[in-house]
N, C-alpha and C. Protein backbone atom coordinates (compact mmCIF):
# COMPACT_ATOMS: atom_id res chain seq x y z
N UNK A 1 160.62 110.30 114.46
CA UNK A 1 159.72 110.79 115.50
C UNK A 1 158.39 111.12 114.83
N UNK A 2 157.45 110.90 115.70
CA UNK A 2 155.80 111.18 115.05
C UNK A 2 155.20 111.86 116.09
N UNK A 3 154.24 112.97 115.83
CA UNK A 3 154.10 113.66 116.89
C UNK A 3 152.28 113.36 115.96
N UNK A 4 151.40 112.94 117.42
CA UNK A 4 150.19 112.78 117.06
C UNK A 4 148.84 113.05 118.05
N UNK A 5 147.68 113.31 117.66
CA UNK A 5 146.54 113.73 118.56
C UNK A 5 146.02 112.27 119.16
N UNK A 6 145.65 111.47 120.38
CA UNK A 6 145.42 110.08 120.82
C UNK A 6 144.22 110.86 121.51
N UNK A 7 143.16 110.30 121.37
CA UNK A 7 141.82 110.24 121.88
C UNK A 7 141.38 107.87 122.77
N UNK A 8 141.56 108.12 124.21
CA UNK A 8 141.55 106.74 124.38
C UNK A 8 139.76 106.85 124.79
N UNK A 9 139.21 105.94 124.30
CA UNK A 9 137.51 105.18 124.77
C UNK A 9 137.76 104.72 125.06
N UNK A 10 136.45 104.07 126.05
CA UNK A 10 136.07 103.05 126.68
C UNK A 10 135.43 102.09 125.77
N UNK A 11 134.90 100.39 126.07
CA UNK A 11 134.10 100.20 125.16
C UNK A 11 133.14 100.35 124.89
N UNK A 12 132.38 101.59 125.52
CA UNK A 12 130.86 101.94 125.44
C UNK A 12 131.03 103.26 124.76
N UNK A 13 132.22 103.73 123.93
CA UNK A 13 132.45 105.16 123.31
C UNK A 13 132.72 106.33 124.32
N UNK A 14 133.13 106.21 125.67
CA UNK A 14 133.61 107.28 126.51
C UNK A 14 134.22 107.48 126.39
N UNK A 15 134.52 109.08 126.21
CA UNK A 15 136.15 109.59 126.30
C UNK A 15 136.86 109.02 127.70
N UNK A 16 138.08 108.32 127.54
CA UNK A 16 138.80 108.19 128.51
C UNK A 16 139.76 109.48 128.91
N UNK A 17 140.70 109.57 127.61
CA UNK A 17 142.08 110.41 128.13
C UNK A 17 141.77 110.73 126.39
N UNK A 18 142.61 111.82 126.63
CA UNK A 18 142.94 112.64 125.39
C UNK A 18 144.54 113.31 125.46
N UNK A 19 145.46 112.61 124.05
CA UNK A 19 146.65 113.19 124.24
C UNK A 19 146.94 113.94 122.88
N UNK A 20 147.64 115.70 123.11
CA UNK A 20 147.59 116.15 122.30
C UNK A 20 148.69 116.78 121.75
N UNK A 21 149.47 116.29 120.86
CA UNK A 21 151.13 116.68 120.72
C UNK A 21 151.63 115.52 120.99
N UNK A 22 151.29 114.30 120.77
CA UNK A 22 152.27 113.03 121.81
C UNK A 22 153.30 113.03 120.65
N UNK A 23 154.20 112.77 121.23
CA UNK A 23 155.31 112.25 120.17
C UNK A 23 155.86 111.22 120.44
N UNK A 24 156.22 110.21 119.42
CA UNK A 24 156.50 108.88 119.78
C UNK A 24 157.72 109.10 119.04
N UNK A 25 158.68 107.77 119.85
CA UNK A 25 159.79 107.81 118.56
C UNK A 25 160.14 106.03 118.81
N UNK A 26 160.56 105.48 117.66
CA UNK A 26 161.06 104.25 117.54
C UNK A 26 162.21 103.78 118.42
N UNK A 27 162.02 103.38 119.52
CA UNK A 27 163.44 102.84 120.41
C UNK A 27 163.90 101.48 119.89
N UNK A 28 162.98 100.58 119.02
CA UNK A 28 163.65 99.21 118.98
C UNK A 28 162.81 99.20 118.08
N UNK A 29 163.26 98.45 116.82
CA UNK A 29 162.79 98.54 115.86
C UNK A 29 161.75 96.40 115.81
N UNK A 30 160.87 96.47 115.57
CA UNK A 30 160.55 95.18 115.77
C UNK A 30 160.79 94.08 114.20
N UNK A 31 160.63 92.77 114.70
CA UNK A 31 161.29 91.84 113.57
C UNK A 31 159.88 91.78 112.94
N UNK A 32 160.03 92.07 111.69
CA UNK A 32 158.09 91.46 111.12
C UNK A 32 157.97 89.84 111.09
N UNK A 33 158.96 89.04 111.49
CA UNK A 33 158.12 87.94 111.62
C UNK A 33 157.55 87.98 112.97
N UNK A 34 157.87 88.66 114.30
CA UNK A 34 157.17 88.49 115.63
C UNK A 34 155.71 88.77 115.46
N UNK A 35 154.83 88.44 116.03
CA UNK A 35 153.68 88.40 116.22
C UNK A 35 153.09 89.71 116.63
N UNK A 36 151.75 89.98 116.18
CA UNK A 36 151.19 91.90 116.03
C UNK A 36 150.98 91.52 117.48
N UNK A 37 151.16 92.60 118.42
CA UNK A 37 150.14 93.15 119.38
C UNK A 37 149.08 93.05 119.64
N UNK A 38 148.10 92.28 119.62
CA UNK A 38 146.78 92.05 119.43
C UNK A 38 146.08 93.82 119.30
N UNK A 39 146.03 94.05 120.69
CA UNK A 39 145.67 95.28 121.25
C UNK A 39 145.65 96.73 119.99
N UNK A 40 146.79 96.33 119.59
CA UNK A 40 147.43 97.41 118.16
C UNK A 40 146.84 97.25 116.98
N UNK A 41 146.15 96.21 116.70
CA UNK A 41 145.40 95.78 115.35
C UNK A 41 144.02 96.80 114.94
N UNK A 42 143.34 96.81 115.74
CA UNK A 42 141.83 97.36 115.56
C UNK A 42 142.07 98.88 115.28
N UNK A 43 143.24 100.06 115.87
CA UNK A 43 143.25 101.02 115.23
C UNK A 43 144.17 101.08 114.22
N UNK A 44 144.81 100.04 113.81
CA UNK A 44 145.68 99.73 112.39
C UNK A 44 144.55 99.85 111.42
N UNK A 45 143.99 98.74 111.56
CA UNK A 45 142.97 98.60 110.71
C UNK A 45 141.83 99.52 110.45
N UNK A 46 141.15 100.20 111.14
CA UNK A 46 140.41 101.21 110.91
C UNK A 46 141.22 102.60 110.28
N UNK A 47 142.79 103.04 110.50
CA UNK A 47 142.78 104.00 109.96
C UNK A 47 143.08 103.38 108.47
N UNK A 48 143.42 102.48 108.26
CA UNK A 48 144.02 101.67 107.10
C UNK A 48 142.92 101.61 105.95
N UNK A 49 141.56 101.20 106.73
CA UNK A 49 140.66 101.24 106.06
C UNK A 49 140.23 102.81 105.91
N UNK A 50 139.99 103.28 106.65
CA UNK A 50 139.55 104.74 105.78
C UNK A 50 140.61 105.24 104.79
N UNK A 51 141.93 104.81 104.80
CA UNK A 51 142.88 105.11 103.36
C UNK A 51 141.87 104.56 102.32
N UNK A 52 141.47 103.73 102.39
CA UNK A 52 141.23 102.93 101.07
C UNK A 52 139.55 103.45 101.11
N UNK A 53 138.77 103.62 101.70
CA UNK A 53 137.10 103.65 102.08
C UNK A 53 137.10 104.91 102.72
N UNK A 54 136.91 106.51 102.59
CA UNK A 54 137.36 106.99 103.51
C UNK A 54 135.70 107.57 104.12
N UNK A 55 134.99 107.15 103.44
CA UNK A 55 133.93 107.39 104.34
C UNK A 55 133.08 106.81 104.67
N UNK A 56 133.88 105.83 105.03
CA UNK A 56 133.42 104.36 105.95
C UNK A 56 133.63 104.44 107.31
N UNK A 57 132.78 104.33 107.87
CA UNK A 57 132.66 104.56 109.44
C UNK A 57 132.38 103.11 109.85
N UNK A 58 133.60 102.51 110.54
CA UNK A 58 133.73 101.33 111.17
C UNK A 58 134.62 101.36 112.27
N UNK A 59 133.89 100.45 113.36
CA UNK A 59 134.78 100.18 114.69
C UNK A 59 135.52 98.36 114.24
N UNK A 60 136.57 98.39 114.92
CA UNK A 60 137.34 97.51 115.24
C UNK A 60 137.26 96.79 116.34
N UNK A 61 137.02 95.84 117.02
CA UNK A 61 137.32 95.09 118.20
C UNK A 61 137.97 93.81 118.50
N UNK A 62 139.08 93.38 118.90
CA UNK A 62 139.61 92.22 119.13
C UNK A 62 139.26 91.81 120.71
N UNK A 63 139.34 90.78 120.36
CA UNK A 63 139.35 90.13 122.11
C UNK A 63 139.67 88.41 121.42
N UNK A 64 140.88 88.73 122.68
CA UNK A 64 142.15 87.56 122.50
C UNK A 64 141.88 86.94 123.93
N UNK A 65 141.55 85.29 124.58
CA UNK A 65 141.13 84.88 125.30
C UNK A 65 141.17 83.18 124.71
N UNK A 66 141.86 82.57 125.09
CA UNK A 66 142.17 80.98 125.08
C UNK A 66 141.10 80.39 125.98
N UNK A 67 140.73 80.77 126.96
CA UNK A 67 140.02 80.60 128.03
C UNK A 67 138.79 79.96 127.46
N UNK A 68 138.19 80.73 126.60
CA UNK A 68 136.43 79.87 126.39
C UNK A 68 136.47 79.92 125.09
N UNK A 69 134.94 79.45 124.48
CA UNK A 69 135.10 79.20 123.60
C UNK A 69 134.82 80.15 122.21
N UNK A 70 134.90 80.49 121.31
CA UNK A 70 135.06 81.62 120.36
C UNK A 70 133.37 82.59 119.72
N UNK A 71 132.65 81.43 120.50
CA UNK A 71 131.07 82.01 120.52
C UNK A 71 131.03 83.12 121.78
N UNK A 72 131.96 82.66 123.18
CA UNK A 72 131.82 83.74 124.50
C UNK A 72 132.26 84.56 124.15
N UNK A 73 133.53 84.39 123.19
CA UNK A 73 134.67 85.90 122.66
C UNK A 73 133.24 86.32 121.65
N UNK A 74 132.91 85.66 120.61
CA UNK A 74 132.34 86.81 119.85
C UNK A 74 130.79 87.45 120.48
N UNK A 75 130.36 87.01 121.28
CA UNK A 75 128.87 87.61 121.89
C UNK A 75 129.46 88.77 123.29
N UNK A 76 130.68 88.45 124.16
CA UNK A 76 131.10 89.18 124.52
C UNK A 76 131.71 90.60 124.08
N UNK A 77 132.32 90.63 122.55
CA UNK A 77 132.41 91.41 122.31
C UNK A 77 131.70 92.11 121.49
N UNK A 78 130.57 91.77 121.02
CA UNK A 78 129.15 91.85 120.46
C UNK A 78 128.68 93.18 121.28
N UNK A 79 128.45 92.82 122.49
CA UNK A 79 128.10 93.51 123.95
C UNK A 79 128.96 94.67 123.56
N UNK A 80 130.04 94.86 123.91
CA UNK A 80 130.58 96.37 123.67
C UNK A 80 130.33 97.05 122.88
N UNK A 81 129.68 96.33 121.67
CA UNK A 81 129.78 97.20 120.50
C UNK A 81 128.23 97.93 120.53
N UNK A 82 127.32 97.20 121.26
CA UNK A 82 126.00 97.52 121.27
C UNK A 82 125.44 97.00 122.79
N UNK A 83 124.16 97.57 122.69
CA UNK A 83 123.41 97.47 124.09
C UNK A 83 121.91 96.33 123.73
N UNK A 84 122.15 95.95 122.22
CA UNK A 84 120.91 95.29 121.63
C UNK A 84 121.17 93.69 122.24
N UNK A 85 120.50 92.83 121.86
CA UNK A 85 120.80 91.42 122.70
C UNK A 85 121.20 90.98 121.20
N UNK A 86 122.30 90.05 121.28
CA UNK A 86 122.82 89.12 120.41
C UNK A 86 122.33 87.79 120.13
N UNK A 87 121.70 88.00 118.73
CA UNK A 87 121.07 86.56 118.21
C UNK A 87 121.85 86.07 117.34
N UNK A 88 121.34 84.60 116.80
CA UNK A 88 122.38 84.06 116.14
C UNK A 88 120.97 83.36 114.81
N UNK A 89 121.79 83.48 113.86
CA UNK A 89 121.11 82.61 112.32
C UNK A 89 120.89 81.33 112.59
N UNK A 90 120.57 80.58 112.11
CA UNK A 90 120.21 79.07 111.41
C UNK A 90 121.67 78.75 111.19
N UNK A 91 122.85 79.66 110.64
CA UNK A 91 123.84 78.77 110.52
C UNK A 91 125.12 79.44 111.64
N UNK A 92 124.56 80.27 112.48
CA UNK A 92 125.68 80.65 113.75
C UNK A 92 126.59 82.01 113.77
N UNK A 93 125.62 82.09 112.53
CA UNK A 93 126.25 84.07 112.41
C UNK A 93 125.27 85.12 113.51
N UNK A 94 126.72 85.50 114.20
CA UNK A 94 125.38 87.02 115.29
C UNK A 94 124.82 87.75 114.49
N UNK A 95 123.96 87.97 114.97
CA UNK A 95 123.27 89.10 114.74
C UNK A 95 122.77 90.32 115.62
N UNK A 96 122.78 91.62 115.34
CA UNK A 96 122.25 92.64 116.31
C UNK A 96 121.33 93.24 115.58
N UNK A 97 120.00 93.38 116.54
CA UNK A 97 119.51 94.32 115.52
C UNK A 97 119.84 96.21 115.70
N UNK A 98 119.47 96.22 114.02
CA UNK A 98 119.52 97.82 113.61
C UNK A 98 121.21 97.82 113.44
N UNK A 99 122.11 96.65 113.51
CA UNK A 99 123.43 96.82 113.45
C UNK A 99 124.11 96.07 112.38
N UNK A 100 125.33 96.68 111.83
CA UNK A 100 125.85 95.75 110.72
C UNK A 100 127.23 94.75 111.17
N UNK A 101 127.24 94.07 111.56
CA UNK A 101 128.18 93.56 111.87
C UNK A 101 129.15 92.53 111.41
N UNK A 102 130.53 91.97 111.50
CA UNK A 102 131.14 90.99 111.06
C UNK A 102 131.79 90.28 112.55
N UNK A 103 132.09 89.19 112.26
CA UNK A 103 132.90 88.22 112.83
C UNK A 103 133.69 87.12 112.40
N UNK A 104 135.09 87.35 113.18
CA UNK A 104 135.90 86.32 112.25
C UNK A 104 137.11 85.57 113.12
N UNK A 105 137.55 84.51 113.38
CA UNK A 105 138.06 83.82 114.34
C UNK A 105 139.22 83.08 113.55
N UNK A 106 140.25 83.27 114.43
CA UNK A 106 141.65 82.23 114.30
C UNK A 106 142.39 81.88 115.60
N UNK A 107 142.57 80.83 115.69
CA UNK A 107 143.12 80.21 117.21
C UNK A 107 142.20 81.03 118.27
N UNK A 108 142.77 81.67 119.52
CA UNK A 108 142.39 82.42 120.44
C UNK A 108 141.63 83.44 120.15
N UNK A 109 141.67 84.04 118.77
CA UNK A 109 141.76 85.47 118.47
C UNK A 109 140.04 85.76 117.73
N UNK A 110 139.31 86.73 118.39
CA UNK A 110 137.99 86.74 117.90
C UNK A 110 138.31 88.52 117.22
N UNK A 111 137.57 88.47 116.05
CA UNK A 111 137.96 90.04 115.68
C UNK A 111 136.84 90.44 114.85
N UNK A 112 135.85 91.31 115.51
CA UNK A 112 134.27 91.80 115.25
C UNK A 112 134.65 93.14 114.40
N UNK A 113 134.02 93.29 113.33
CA UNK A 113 133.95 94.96 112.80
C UNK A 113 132.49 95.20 112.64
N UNK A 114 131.93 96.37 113.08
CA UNK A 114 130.92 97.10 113.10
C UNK A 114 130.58 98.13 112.34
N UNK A 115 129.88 98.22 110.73
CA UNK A 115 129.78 99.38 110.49
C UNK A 115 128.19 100.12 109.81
N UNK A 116 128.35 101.21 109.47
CA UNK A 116 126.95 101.61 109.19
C UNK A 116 126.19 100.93 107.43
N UNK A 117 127.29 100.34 106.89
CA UNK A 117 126.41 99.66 105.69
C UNK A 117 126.75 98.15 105.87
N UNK A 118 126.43 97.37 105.06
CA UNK A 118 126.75 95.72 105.25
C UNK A 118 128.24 95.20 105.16
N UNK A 119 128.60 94.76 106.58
CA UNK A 119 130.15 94.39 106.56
C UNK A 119 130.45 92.84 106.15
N UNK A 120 131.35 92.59 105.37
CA UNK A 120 131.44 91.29 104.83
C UNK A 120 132.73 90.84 105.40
């Protein structure tokens, strides 16, 4: 059992819900070859990274979408992360200004990190 503080945002940084005392407990234990959660990745990874970086201030964002093509996933989720307009380089990397950003794509799966020094 894990008993933990959950703060949910929006993608514009609004507090949604706040849970305080939650306790979770393992009902089914999952196979590690099944496939992550999409949804579950971005706060894996951010607390994961402050283990290792801990005073690195970075957001996470996935957006999983077969539908179009991996430029709509990454400028769409560009947009959440900022209110600046999304440009692109000479060779197709976004850009925001005043923002540090990454982008990185496999099959469906577009996965942006945002942070305050240069993200690689």
């Amino acid at each position: 059992m894990a008993i933990a503080d959950f703060v949910r945002n929006s993608g514009e940084g609004n507090i949604l819900e706040i849970w305080q005392g939650l306790e979770l407990q393992i009902i089914k234990h999952k196979n590690a070859d099944d496939p992550w959660i999409s949804n579950l990745l971005p706060p894996y990874l951010e607390r994961n990274l402050k283990k290792v970086v801990p005073n690195a201030n970075l957001t996470v964002i996935i957006d999983e979408d077969a539908t179009v093509e991996r430029r709509v996933r990454s400028d769409r989720t560009l947009q959440k992360l900022s209110h600046h307009i999304v440009t692109r380089r000479t060779d197709g990397k976004p850009e925001i200004t005043s923002e540090k950003v990454c982008v990185s794509h496999t099959g469906a799966l577009t996965l942006v990190v945002r942070g305050e020094a240069a993200v690689i």
